[in-house]
PDB file of N, CA and C in Angstrom:
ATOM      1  N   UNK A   1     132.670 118.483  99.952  1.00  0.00           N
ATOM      2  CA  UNK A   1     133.782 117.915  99.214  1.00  0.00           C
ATOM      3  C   UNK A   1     133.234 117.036  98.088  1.00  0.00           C
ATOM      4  N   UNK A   2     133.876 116.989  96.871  1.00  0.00           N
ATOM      5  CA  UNK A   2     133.135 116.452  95.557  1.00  0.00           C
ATOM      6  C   UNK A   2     134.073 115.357  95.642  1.00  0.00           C
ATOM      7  N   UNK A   3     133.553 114.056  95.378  1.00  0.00           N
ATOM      8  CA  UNK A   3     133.871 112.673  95.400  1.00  0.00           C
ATOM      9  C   UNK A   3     135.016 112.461  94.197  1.00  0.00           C
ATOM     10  N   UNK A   4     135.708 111.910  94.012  1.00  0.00           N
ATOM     11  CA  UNK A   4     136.800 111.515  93.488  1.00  0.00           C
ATOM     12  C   UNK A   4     135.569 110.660  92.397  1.00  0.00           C
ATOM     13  N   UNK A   5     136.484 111.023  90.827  1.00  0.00           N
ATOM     14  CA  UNK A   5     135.776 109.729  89.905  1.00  0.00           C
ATOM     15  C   UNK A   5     136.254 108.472  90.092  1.00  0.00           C
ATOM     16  N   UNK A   6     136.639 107.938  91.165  1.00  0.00           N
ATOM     17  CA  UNK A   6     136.660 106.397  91.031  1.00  0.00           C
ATOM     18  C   UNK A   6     135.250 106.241  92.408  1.00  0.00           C
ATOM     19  N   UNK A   7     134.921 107.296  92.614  1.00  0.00           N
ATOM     20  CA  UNK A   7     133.756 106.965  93.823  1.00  0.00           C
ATOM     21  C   UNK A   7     132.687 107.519  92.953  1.00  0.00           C
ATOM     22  N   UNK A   8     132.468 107.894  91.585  1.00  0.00           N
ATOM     23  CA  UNK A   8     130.950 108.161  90.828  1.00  0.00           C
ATOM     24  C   UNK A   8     130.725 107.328  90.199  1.00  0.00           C
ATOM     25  N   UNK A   9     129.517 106.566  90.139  1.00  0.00           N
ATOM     26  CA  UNK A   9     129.374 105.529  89.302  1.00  0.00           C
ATOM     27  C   UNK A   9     128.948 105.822  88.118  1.00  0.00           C
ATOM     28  N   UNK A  10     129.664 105.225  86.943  1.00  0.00           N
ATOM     29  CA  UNK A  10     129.712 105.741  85.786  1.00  0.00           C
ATOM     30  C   UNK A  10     127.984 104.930  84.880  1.00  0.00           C
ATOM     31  N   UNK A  11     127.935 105.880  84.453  1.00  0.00           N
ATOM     32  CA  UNK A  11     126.363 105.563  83.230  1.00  0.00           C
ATOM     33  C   UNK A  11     126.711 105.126  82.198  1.00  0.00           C
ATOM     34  N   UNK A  12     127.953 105.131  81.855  1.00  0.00           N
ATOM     35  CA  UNK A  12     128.450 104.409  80.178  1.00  0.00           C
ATOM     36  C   UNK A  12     129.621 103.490  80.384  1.00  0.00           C
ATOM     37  N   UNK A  13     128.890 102.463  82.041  1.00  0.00           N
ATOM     38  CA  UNK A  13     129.922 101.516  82.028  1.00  0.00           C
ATOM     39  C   UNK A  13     129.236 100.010  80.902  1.00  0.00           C
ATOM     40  N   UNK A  14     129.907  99.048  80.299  1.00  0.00           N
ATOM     41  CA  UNK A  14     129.627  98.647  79.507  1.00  0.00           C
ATOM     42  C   UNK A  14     129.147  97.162  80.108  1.00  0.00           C
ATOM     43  N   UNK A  15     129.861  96.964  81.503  1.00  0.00           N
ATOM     44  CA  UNK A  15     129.306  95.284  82.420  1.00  0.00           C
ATOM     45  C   UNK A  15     128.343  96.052  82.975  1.00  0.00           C
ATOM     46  N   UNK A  16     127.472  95.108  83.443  1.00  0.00           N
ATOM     47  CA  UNK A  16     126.537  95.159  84.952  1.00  0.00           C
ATOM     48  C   UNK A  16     127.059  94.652  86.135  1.00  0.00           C
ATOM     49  N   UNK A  17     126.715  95.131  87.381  1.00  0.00           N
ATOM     50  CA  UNK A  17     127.310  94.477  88.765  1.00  0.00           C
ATOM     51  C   UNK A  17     126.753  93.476  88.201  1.00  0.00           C
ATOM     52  N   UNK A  18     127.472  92.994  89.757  1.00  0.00           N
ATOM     53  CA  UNK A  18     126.434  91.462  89.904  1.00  0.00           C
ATOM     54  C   UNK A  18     124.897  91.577  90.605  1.00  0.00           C
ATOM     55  N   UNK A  19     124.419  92.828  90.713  1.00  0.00           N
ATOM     56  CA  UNK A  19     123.396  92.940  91.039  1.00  0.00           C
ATOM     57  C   UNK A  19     122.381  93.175  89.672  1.00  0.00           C
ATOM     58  N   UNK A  20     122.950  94.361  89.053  1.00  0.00           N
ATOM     59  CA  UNK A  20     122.263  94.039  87.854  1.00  0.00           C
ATOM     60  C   UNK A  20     122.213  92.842  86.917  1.00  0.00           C
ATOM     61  N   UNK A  21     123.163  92.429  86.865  1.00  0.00           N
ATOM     62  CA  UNK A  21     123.070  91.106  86.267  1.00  0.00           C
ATOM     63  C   UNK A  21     121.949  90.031  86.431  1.00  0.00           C
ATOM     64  N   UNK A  22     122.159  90.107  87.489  1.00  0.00           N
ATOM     65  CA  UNK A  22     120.818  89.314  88.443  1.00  0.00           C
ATOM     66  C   UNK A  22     119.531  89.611  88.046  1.00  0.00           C
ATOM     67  N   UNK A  23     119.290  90.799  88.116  1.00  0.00           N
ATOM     68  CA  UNK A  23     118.307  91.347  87.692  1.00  0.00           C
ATOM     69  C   UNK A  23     117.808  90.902  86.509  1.00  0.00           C
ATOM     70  N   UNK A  24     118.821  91.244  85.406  1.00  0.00           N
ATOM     71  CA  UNK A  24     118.228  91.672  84.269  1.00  0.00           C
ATOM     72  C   UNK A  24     118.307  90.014  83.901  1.00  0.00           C
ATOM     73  N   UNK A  25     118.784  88.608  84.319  1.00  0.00           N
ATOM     74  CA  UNK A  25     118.435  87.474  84.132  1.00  0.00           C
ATOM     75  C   UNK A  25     116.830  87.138  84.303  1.00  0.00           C
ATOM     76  N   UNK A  26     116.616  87.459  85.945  1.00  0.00           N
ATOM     77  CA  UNK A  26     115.364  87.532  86.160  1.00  0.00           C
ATOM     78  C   UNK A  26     114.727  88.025  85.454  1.00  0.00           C
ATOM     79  N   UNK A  27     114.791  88.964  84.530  1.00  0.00           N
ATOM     80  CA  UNK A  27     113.345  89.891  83.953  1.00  0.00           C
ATOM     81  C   UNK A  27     113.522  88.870  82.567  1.00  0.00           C
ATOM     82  N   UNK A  28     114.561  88.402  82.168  1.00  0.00           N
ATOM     83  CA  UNK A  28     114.839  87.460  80.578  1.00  0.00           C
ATOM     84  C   UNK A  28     113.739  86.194  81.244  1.00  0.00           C
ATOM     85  N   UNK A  29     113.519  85.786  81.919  1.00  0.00           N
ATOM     86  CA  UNK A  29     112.954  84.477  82.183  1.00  0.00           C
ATOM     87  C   UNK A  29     111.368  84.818  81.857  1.00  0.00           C
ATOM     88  N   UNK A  30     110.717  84.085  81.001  1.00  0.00           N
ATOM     89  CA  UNK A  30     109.678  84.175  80.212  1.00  0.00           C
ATOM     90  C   UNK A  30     108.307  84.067  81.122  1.00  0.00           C
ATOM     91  N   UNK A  31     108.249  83.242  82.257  1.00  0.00           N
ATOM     92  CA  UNK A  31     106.969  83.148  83.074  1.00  0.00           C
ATOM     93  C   UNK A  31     107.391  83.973  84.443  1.00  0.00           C
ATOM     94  N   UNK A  32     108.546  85.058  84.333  1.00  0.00           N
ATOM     95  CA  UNK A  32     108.450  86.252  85.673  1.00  0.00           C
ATOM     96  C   UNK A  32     107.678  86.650  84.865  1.00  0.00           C
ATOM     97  N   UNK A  33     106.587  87.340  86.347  1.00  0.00           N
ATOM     98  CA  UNK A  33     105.814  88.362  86.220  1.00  0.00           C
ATOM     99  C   UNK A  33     106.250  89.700  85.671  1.00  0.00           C
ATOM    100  N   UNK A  34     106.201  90.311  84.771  1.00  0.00           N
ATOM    101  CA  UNK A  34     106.863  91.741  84.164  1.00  0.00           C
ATOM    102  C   UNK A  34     108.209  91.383  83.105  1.00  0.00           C
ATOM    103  N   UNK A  35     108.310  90.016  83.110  1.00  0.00           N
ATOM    104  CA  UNK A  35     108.931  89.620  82.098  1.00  0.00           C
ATOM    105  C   UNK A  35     109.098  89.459  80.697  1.00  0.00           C
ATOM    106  N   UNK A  36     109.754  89.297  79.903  1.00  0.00           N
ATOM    107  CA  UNK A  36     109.404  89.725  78.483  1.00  0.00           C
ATOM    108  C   UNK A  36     107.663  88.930  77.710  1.00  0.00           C
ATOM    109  N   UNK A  37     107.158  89.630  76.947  1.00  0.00           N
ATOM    110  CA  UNK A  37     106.143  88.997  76.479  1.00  0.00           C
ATOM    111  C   UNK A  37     106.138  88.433  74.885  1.00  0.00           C
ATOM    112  N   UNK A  38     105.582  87.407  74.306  1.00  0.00           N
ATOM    113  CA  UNK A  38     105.691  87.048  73.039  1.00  0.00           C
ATOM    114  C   UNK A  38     105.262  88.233  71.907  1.00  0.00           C
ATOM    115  N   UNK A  39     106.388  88.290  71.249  1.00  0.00           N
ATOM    116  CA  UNK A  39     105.780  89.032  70.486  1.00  0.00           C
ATOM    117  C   UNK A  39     104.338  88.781  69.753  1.00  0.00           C
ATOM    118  N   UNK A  40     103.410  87.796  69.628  1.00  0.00           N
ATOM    119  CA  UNK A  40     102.381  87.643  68.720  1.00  0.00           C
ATOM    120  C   UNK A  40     101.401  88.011  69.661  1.00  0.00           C
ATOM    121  N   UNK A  41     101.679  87.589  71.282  1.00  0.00           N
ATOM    122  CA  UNK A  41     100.290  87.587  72.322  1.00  0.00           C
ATOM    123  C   UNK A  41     100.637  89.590  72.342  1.00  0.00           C
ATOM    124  N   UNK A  42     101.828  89.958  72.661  1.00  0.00           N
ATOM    125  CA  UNK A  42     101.705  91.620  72.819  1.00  0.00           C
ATOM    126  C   UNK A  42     100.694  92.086  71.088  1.00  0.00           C
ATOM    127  N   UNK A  43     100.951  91.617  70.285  1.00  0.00           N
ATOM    128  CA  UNK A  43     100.133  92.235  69.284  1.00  0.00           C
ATOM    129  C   UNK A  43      99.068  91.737  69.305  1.00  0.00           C
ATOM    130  N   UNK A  44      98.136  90.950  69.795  1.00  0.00           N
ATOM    131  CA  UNK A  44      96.843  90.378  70.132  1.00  0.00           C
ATOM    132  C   UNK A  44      96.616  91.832  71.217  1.00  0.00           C
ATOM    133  N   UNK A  45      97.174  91.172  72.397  1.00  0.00           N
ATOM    134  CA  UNK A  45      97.048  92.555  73.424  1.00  0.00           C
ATOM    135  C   UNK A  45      96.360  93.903  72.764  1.00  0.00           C
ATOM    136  N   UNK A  46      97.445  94.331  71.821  1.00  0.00           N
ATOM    137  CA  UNK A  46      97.724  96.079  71.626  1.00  0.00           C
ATOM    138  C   UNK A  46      96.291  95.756  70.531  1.00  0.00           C
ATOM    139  N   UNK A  47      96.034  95.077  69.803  1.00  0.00           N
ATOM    140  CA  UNK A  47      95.116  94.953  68.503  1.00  0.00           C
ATOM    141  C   UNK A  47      93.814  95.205  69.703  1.00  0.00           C
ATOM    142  N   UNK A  48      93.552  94.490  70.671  1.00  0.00           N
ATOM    143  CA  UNK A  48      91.978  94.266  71.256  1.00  0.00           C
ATOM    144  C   UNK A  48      91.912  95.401  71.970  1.00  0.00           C
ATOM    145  N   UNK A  49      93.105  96.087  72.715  1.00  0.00           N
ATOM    146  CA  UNK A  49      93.069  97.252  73.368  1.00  0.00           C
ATOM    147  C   UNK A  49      92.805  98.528  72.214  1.00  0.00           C
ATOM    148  N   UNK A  50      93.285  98.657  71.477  1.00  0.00           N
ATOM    149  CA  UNK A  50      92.763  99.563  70.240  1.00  0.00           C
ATOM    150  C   UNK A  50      91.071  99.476  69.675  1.00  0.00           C
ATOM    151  N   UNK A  51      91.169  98.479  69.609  1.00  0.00           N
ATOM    152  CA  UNK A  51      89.121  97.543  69.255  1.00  0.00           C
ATOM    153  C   UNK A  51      88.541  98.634  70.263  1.00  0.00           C
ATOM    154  N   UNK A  52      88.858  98.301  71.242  1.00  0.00           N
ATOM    155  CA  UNK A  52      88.363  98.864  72.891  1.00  0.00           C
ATOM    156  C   UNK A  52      88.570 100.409  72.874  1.00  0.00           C
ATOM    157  N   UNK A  53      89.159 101.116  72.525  1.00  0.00           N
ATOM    158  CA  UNK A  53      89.374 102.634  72.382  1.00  0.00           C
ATOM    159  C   UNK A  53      88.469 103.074  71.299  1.00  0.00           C
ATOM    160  N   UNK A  54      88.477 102.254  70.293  1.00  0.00           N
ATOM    161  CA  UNK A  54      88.243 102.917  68.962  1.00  0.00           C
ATOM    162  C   UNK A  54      86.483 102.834  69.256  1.00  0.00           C
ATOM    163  N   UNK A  55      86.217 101.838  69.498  1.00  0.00           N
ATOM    164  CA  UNK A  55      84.426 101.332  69.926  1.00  0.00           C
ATOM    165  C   UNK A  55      84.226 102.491  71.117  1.00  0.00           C
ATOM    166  N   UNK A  56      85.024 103.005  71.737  1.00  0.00           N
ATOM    167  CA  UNK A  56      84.598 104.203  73.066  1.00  0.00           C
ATOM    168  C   UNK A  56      84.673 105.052  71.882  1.00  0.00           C
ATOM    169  N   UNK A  57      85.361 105.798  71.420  1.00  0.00           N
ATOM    170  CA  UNK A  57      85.517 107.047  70.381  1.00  0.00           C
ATOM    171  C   UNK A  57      84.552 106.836  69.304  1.00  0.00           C
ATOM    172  N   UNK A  58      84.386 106.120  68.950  1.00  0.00           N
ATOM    173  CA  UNK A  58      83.014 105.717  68.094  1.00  0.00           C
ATOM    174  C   UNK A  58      81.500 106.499  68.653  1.00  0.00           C
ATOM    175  N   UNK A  59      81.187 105.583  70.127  1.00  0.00           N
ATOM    176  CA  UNK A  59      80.284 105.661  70.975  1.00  0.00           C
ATOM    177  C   UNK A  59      80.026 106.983  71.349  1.00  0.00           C
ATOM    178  N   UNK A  60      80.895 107.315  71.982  1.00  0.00           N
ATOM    179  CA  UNK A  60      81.197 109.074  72.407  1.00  0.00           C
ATOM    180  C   UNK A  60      81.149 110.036  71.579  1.00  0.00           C
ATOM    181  N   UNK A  61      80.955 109.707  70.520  1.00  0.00           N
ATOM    182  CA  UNK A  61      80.772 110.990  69.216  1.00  0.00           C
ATOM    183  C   UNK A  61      82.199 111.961  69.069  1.00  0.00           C
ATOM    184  N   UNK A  62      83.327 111.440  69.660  1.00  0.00           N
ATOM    185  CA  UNK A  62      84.169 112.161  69.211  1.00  0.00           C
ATOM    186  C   UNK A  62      84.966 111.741  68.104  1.00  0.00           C
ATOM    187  N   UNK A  63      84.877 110.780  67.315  1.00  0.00           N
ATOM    188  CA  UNK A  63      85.007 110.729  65.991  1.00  0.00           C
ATOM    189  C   UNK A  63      84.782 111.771  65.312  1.00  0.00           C
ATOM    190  N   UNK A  64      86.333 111.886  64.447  1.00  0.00           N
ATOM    191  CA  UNK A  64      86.097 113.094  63.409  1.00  0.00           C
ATOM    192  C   UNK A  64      86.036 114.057  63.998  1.00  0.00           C
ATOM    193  N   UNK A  65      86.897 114.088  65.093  1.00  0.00           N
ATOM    194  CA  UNK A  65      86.993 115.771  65.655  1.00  0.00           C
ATOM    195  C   UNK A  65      88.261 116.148  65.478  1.00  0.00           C
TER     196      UNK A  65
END
């Protein structure tokens, strides 16, 4: 038997429960773990992690392939 649409939970509802809500407070709070990061330290991040790829591809002779 296929569930009635007031028993499917809809994907283009526009509130959050109160569970998501919860959630997505928690992840806004700046010192949770997995929480948003500054934008200037994520581009430090992504800049030294690139340094770090580019110095392996360098090393490895696959430059210019």
């Amino acid at each position: 038997m296929c569930p009635s649409l007031h028993e499917v939970p809809s994907v283009h509802k526009n509130t959050p429960t109160q569970e998501e809500g919860t959630v997505w407070k928690k992840l806004a709070v700046a010192d949770n773990p997995g929480g948003p990061m500054v934008l200037g330290e994520l581009a430090t991040l992504m800049k030294s992690d690139y340094d770090k790829l580019a110095a392996i591809v360098k090393t490895s002779g696959m430059a210019g392939q």
